[in-house]
C-alpha atoms as a PDB file:
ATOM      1  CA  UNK A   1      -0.598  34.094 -33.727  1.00  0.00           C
ATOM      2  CA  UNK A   2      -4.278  33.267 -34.208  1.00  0.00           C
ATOM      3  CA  UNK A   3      -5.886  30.751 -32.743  1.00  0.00           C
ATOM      4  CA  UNK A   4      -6.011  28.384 -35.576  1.00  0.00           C
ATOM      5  CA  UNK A   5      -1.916  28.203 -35.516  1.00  0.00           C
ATOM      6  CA  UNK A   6      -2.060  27.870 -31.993  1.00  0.00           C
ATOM      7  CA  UNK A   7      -3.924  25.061 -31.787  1.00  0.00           C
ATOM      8  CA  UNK A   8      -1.757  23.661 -34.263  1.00  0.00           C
ATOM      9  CA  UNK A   9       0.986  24.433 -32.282  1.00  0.00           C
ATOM     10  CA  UNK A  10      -0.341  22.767 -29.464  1.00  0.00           C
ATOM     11  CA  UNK A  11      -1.299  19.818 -31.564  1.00  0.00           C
ATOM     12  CA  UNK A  12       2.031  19.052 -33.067  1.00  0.00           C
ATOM     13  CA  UNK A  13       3.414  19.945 -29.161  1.00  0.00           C
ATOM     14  CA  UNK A  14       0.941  16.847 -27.739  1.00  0.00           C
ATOM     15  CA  UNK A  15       2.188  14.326 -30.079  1.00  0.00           C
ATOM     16  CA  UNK A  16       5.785  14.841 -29.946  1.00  0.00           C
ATOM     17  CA  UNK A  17       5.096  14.169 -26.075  1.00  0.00           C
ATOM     18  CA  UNK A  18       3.058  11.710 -26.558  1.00  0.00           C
ATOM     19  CA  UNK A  19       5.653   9.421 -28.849  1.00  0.00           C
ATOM     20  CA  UNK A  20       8.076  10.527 -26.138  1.00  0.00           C
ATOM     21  CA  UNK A  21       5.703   8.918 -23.911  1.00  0.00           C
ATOM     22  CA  UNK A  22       5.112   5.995 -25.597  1.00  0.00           C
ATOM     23  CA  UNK A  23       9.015   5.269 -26.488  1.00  0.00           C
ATOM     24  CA  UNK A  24       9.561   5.784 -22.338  1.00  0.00           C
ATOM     25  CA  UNK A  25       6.933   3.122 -21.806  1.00  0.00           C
ATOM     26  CA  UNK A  26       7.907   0.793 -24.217  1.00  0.00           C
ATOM     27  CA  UNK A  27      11.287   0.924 -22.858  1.00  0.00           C
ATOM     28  CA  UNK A  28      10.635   0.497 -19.197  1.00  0.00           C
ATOM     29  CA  UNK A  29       8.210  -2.793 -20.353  1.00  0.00           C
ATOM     30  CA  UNK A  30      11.443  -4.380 -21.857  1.00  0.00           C
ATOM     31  CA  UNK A  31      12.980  -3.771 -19.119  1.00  0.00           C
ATOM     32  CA  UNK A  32      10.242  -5.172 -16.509  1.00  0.00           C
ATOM     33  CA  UNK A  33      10.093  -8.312 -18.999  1.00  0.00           C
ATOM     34  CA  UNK A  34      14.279  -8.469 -18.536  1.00  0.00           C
ATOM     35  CA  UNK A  35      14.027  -8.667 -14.672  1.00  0.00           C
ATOM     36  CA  UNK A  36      10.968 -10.964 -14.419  1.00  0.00           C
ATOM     37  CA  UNK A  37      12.978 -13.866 -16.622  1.00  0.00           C
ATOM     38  CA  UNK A  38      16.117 -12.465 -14.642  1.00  0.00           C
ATOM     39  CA  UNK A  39      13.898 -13.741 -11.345  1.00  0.00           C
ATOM     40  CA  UNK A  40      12.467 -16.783 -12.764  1.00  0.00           C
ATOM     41  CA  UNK A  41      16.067 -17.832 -13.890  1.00  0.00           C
ATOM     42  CA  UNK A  42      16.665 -17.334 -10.022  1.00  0.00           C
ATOM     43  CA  UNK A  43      15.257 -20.708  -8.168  1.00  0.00           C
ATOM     44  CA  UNK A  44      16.593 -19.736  -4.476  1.00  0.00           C
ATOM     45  CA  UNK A  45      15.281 -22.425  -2.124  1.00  0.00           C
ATOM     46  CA  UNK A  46      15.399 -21.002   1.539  1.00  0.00           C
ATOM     47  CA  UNK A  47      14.678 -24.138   3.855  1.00  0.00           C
ATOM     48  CA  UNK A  48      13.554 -23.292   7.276  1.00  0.00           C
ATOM     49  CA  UNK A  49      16.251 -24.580   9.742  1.00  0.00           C
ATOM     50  CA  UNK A  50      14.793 -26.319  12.764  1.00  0.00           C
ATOM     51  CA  UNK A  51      15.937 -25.108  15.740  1.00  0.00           C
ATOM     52  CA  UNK A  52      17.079 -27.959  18.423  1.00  0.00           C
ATOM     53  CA  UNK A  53      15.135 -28.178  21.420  1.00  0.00           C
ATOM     54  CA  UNK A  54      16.285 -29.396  24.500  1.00  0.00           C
ATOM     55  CA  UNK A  55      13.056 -30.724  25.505  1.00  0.00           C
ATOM     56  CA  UNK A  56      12.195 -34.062  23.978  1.00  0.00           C
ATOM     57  CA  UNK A  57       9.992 -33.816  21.092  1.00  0.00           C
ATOM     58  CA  UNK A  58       8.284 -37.826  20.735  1.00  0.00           C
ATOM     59  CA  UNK A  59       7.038 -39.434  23.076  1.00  0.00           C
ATOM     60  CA  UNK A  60       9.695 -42.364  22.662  1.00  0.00           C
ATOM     61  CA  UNK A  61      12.448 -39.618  23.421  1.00  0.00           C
ATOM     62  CA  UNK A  62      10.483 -38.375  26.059  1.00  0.00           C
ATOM     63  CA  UNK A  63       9.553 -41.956  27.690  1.00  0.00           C
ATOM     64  CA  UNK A  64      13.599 -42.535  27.435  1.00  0.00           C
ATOM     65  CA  UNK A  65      14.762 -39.658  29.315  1.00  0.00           C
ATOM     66  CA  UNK A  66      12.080 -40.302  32.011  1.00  0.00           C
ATOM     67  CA  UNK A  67      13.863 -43.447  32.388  1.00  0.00           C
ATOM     68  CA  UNK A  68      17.237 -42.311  32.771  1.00  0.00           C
ATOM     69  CA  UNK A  69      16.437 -39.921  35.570  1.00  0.00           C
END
């Protein structure tokens, strides 16, 4: 094989890979585009849950359990 056909070789050999490449990519974009509208379709509101103290938290609640005591 001279080096002419070898280079060639290696040619055709880089852009089979390279379509392969390409085809990979372009499927792993649809699929990034699928899940991103997949997670804007998803509105999950977490709410933060206040815990409940058992020290008063106003000063009117505070002023009225002074009193009872």
């Amino acid at each position: 094989m001279n080096n002419s056909d070898m280079m060639l070789r290696l040619l055709t050999d880089l852009k089979i890979e390279h379509q392969e490449l390409k085809e990979q990519l372009e499927k792993l974009r649809l699929k990034l585009i699928s899940l991103e509208e997949k997670n804007l379709n998803k509105t999950t509101t977490v709410t933060k849950q206040r815990q409940i103290s058992r020290f008063p938290t106003s000063f009117h609640d505070w002023k009225i359990s002074t009193q009872k005591n």
